[in-house]
C-alpha atoms as a PDB file:
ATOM      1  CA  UNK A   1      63.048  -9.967   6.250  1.00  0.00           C
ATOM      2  CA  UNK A   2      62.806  -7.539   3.372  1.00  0.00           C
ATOM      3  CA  UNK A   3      60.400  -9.792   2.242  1.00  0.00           C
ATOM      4  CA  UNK A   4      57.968  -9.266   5.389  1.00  0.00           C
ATOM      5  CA  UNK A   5      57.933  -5.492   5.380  1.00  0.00           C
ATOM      6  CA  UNK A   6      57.528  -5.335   1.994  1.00  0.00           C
ATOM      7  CA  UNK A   7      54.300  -7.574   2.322  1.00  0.00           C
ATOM      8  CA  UNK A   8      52.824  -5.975   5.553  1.00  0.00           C
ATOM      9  CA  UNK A   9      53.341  -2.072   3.710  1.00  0.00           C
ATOM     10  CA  UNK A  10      51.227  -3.677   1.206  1.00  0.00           C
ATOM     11  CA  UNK A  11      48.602  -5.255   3.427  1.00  0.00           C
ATOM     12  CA  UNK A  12      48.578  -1.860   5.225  1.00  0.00           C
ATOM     13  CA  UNK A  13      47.993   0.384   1.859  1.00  0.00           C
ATOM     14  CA  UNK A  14      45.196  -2.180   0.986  1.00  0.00           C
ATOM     15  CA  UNK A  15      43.168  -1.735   3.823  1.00  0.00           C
ATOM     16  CA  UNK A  16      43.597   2.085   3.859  1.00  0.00           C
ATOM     17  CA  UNK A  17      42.586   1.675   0.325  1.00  0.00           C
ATOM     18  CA  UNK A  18      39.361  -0.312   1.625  1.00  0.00           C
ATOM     19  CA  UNK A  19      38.558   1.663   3.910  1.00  0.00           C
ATOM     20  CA  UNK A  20      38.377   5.167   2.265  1.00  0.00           C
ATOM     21  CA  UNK A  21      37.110   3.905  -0.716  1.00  0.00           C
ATOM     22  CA  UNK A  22      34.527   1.284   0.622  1.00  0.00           C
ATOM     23  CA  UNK A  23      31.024   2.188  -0.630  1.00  0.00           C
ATOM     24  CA  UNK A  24      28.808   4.809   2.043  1.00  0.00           C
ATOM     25  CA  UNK A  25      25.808   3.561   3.000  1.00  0.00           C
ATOM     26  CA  UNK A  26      22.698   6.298   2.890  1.00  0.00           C
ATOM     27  CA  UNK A  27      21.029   7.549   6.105  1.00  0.00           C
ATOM     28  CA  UNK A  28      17.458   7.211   5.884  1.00  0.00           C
ATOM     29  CA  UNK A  29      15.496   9.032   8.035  1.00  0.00           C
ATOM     30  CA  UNK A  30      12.365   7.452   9.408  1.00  0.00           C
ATOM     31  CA  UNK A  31       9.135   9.218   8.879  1.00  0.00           C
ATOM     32  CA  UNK A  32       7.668  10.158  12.242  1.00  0.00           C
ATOM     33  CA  UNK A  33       3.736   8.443  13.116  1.00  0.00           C
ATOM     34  CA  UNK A  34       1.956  11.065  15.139  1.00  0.00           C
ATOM     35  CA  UNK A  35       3.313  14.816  16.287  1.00  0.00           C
ATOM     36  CA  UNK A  36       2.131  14.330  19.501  1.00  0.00           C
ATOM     37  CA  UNK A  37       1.807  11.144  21.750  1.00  0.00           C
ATOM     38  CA  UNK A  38      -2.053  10.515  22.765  1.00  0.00           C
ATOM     39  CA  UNK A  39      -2.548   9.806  26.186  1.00  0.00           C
ATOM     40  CA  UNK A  40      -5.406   7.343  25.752  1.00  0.00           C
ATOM     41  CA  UNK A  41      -2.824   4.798  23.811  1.00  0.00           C
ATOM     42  CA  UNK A  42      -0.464   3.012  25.628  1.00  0.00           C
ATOM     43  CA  UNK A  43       0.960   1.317  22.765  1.00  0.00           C
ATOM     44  CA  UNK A  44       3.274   2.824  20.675  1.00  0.00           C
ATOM     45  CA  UNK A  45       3.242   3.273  16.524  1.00  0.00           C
ATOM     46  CA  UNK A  46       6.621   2.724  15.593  1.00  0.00           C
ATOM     47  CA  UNK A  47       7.217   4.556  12.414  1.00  0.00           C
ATOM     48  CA  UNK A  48       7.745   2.340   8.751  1.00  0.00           C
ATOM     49  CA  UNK A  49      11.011   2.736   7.145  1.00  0.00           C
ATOM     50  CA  UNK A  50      11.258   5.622   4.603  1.00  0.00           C
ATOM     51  CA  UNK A  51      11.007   4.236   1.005  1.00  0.00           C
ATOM     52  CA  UNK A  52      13.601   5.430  -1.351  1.00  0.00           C
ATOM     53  CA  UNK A  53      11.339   7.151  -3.672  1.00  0.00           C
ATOM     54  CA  UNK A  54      12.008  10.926  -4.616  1.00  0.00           C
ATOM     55  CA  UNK A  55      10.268  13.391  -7.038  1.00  0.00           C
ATOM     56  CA  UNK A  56      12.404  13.231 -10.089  1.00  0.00           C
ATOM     57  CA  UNK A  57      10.692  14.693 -12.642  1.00  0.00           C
ATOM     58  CA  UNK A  58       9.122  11.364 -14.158  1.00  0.00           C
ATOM     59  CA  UNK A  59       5.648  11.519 -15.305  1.00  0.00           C
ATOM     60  CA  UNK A  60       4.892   8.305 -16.670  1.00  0.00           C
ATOM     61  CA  UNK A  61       4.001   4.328 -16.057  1.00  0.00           C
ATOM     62  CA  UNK A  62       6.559   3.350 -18.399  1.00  0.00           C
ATOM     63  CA  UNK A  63       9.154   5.472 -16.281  1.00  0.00           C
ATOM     64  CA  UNK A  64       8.113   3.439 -12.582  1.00  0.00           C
ATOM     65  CA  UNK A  65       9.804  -0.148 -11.542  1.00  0.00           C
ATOM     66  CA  UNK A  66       7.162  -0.695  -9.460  1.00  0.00           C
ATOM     67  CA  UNK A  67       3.090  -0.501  -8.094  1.00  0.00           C
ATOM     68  CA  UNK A  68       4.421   1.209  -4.650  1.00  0.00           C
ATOM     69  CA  UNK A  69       6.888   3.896  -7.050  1.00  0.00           C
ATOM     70  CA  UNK A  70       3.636   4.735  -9.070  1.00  0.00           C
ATOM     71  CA  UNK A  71       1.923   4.934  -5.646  1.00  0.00           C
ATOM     72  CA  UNK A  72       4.430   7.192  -4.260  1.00  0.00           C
ATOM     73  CA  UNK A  73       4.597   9.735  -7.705  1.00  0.00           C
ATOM     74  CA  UNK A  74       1.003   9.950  -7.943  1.00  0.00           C
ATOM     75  CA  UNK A  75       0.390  11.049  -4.071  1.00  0.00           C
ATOM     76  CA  UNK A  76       3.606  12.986  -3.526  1.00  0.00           C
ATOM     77  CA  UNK A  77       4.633  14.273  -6.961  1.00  0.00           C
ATOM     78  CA  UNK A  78       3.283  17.304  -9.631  1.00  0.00           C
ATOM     79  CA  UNK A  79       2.109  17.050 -13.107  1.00  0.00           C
ATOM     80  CA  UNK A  80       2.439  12.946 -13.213  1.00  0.00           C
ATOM     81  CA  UNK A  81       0.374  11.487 -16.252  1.00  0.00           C
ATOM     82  CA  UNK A  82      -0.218   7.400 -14.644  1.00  0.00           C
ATOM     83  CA  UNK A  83      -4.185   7.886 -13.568  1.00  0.00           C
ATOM     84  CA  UNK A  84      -5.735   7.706 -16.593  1.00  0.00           C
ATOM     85  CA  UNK A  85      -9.329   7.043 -14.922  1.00  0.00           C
ATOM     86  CA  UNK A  86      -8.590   9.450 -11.630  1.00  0.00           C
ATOM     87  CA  UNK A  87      -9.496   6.223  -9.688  1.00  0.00           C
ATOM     88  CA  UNK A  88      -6.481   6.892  -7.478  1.00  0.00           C
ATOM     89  CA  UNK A  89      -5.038   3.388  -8.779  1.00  0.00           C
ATOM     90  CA  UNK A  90      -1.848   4.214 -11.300  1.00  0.00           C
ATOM     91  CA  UNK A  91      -0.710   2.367 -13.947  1.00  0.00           C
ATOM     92  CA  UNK A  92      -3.650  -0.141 -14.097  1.00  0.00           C
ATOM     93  CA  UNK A  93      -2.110  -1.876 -17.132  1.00  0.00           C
ATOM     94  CA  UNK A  94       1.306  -1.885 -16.029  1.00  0.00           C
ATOM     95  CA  UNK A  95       1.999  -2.215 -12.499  1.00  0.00           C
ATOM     96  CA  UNK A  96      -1.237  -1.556  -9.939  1.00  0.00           C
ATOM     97  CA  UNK A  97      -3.801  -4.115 -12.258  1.00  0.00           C
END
C-alpha cells in the first residue's frame, strides 16, 4: 500500500514538474492586410503569418540563414551592408543568386 502512494506522489510531482516547466510557445501576431475593408471586394485577404525575423543589429550576408532573412534586414533594418549593387537583391553570392 505504501508502495502505491509512494508511486502516485511521484507521478503527481512529475507532471507538476511538466507542466510548469514545459517549454512556452511564442505568440505571433499576424500582420494585418488592409486598414480598412474596400467595399468593391467581396473576398477577403487573409493576412500571412508573421516571420520571425527581428532587427538585431546584423549587417552582413555572412550573418543571414537565409534569402527571405536578407530580404527582411535589407527592407526593414538600418545601416545593413548585403546590397552591394543597390539592385534591391541581397546577398547575390550567398543566399538571393
Amino acid at each position: 500500500m505504501r508502495f502505491l502512494i509512494v508511486l502516485l506522489l511521484i507521478a503527481a510531482a512529475w507532471g507538476g514538474y511538466r507542466h510548469f516547466h514545459a517549454p512556452q510557445p511564442v505568440a505571433r501576431t499576424p500582420i494585418a492586410a488592409t486598414d480598412t475593408p474596400s467595399r468593391a471586394a467581396s473576398t477577403r485577404v487573409l493576412p500571412t503569418p508573421a516571420q520571425s525575423f527581428s532587427c538585431d543589429g546584423r549587417q552582413h550576408c555572412s550573418q543571414m540563414r537565409s534569402c527571405e532573412e536578407a530580404t527582411f534586414f535589407i527592407r526593414n533594418c538600418p545601416d545593413t551592408k548585403m546590397d552591394g549593387d543597390h539592385d534591391g537583391v541581397p546577398c547575390e553570392a550567398q543566399w538571393c543568386g
